[in-house]
C-alpha atoms as a PDB file:
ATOM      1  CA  UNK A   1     -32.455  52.103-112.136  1.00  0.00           C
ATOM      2  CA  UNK A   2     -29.151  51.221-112.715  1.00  0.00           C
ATOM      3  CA  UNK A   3     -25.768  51.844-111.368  1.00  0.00           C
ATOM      4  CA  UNK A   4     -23.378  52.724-113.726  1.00  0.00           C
ATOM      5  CA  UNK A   5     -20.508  51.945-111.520  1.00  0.00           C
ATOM      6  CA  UNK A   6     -21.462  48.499-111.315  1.00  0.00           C
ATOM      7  CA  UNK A   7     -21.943  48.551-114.990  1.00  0.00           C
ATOM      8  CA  UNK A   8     -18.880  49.098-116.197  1.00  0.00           C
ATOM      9  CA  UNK A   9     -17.333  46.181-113.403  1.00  0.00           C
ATOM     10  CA  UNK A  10     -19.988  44.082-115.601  1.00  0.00           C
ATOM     11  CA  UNK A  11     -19.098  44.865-118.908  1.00  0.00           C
ATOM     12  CA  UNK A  12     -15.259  43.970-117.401  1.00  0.00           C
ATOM     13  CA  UNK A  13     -16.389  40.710-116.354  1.00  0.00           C
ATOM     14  CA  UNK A  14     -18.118  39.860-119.229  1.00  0.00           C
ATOM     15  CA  UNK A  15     -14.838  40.490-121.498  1.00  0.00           C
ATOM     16  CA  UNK A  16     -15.206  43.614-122.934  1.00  0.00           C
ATOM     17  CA  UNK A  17     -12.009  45.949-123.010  1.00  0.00           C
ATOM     18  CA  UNK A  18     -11.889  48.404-119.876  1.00  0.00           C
ATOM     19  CA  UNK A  19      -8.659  49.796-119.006  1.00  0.00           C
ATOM     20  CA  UNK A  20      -7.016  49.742-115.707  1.00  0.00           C
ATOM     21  CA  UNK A  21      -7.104  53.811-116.009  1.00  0.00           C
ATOM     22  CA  UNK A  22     -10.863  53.333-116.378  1.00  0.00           C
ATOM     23  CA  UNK A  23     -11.394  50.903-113.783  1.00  0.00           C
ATOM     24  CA  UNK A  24      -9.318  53.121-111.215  1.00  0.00           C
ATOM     25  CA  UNK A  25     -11.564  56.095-112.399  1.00  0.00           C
ATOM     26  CA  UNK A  26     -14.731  54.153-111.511  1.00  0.00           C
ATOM     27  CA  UNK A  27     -13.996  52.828-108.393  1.00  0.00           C
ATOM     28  CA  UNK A  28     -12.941  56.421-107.236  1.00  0.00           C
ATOM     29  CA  UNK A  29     -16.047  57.634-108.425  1.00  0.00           C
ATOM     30  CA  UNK A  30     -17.984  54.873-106.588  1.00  0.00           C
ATOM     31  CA  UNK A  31     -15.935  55.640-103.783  1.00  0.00           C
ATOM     32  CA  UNK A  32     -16.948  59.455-103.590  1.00  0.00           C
ATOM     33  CA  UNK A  33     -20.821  58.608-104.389  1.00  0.00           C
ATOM     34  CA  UNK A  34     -20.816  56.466-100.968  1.00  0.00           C
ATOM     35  CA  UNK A  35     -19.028  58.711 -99.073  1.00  0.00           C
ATOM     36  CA  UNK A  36     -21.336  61.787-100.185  1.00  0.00           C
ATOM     37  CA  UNK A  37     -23.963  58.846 -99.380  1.00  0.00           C
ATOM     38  CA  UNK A  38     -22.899  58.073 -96.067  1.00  0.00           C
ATOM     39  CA  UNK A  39     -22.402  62.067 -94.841  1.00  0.00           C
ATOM     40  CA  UNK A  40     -26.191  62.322 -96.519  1.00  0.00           C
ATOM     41  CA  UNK A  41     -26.896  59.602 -93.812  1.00  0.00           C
ATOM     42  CA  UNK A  42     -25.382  61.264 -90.639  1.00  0.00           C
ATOM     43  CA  UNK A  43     -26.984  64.936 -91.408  1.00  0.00           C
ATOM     44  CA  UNK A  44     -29.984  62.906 -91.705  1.00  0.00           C
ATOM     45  CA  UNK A  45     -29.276  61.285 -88.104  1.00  0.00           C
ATOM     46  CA  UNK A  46     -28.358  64.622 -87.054  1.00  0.00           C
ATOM     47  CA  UNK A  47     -31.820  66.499 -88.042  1.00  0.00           C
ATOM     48  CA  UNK A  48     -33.469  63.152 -85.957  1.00  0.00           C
ATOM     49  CA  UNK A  49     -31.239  63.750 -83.199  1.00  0.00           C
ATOM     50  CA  UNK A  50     -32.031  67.524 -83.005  1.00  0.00           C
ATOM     51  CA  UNK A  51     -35.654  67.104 -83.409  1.00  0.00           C
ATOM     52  CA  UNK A  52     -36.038  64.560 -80.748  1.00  0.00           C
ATOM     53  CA  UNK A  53     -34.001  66.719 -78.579  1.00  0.00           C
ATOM     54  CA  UNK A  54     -36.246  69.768 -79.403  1.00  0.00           C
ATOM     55  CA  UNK A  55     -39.320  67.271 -79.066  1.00  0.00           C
ATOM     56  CA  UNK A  56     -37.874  66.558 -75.268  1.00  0.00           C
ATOM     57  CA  UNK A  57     -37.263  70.048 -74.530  1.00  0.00           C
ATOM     58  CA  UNK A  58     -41.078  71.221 -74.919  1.00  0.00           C
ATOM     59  CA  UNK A  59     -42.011  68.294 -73.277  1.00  0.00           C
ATOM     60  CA  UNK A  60     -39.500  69.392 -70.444  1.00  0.00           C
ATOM     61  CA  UNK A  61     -40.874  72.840 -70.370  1.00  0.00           C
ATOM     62  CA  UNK A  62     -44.362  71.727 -70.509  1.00  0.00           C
ATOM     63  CA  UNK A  63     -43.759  69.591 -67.248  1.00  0.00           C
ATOM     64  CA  UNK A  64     -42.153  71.838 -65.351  1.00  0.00           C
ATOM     65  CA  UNK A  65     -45.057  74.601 -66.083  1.00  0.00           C
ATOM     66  CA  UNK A  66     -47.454  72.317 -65.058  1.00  0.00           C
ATOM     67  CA  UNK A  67     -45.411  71.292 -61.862  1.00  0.00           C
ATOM     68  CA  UNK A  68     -45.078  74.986 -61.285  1.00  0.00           C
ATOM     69  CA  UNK A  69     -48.726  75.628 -61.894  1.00  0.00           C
ATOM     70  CA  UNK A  70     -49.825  72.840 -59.102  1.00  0.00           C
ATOM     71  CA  UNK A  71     -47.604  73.530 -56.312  1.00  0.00           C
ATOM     72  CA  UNK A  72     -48.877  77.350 -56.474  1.00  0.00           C
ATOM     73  CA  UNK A  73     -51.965  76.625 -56.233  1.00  0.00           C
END
């Protein structure tokens, strides 16, 4: 797989005509690729965060039932 935003930095290096225009257009589009990138990341945290939390919760619930359940007796 390649990245074709470090592609066309290559082709620059290796001599071939890119122009500034071009240049500024690729590194804005790399620039919005890791930022989608990055808020793909944190939703992703997010959904962890909120499942552990959940995860916690019926554990939380299942403790106090069962505390509940023993001191009635």
């Amino acid at each position: 797989m390649t990245n074709e935003y470090i592609e066309v930095v290559k082709r620059w290096q290796a001599g071939d005509v890119v122009s500034v225009e071009a240049l500024k257009a690729n590194a804005a589009r790399a620039a919005d690729a890791a930022s989608a990138a990055a808020r793909a990341a944190d939703a992703a945290a997010a959904a962890a965060v909120a499942a552990a939390a959940a995860r916690d919760a019926a554990n939380v619930a299942y403790w106090v039932k069962r505390y509940e359940e023993l001191t009635n007796e």
